[in-house]
Protein backbone atom coordinates (compact mmCIF):
# COMPACT_ATOMS: atom_id res chain seq x y z
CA UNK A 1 35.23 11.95 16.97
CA UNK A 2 31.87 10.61 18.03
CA UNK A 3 31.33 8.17 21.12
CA UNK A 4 29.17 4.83 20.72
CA UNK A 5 26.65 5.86 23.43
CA UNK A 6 23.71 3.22 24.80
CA UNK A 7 23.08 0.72 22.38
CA UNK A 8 22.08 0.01 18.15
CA UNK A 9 18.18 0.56 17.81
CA UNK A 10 16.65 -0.76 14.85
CA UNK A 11 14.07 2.20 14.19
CA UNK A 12 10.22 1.60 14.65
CA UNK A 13 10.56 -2.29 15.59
CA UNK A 14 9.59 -3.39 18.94
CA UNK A 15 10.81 -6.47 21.01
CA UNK A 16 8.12 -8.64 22.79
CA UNK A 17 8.88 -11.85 24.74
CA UNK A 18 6.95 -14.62 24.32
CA UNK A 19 6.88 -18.08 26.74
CA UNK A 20 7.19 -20.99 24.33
CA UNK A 21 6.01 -24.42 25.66
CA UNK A 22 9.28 -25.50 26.11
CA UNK A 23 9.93 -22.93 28.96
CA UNK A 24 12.89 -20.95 27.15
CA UNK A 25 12.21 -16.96 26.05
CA UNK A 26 12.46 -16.09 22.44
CA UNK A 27 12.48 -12.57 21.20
CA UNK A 28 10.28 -11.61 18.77
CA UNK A 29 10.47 -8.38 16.62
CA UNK A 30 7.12 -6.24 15.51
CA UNK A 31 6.88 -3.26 13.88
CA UNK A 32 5.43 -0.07 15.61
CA UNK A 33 3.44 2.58 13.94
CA UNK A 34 4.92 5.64 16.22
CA UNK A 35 7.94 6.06 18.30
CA UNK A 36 9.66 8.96 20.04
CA UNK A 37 13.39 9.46 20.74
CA UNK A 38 13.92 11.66 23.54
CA UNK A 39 17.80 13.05 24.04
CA UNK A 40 18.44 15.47 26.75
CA UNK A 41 21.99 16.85 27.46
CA UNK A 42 21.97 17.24 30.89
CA UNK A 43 24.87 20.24 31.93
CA UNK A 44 27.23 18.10 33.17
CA UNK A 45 27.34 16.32 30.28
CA UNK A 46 25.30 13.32 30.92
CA UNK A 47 23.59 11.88 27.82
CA UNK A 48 20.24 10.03 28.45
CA UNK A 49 17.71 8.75 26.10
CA UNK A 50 14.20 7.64 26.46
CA UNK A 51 11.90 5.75 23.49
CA UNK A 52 8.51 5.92 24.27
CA UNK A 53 5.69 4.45 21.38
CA UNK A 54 2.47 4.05 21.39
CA UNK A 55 3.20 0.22 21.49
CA UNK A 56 0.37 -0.72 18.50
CA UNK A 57 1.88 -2.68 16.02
CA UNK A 58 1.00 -1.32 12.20
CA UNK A 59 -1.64 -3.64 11.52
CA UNK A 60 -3.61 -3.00 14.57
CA UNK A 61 -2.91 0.77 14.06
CA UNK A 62 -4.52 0.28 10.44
CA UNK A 63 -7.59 -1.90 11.96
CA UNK A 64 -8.19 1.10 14.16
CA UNK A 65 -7.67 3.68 12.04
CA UNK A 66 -10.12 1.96 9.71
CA UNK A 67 -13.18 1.69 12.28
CA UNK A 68 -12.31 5.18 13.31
CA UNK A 69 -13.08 6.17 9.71
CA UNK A 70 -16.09 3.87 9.73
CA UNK A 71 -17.94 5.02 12.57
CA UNK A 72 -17.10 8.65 11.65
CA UNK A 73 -19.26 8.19 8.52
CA UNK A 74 -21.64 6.41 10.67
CA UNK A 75 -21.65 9.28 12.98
CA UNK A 76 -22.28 11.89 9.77
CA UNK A 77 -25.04 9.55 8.14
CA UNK A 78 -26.67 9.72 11.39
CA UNK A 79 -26.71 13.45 11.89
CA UNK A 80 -27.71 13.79 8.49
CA UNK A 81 -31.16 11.39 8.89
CA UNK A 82 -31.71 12.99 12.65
CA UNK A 83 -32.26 16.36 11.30
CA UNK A 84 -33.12 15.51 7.67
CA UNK A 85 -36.15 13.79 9.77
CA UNK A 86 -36.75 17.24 11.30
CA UNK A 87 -36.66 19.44 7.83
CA UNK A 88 -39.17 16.35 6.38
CA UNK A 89 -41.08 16.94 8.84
CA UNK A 90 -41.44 20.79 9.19
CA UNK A 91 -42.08 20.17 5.20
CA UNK A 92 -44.70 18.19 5.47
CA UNK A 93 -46.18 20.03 8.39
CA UNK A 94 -45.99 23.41 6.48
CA UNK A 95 -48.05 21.45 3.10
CA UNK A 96 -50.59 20.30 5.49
CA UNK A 97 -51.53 23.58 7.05
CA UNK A 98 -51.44 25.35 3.60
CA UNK A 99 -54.07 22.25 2.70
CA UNK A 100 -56.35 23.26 5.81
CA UNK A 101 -55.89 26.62 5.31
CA UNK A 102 -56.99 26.15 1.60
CA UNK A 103 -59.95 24.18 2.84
CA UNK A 104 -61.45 26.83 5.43
């Protein structure tokens, strides 16, 4: 028979308390993108549980998920015209001294 242990967790939501202007605490649920359950059997037989997230909502783990994938093609378009500038210009240094060397 099992044994109600701790309390009912509604999986991957998050409680934050906001002040309202009228001074009284409401509880407000948002969604979490990641979230560990720890359970360790300690052995005497103590049962304890830990739930540790990252704490981002999903939309702000979408916005930054989203830039990340931005500036990473930023970062590769940039490589790509830092040494594409070098190969242009070996090129074009290599035509011009086959034009001098034509010329002497």
């Amino acid at each position: 028979k099992w044994r109600e242990y701790g309390y009912a967790a509604n999986p991957l939501t998050q409680a934050a308390e906001e002040d309202d202007e009228g001074g009284d605490e409401s509880s407000h649920k948002f969604a979490i993108e990641t979230s560990t359950l720890e359970l360790t059997l300690d052995s005497v037989g103590y049962l304890s549980t830990e739930l540790s997230s990252d704490g981002q909502t999903i939309d702000q783990a979408i916005k930054a998920a989203r830039s990340s994938t931005m500036w990473k093609y930023v970062r590769i378009a940039g490589a790509l015209v830092f040494f594409g500038g070098f190969m242009a210009k070996s090129y074009l240094g290599e035509r011009e001294r086959e034009r001098c060397a034509q010329r002497v």
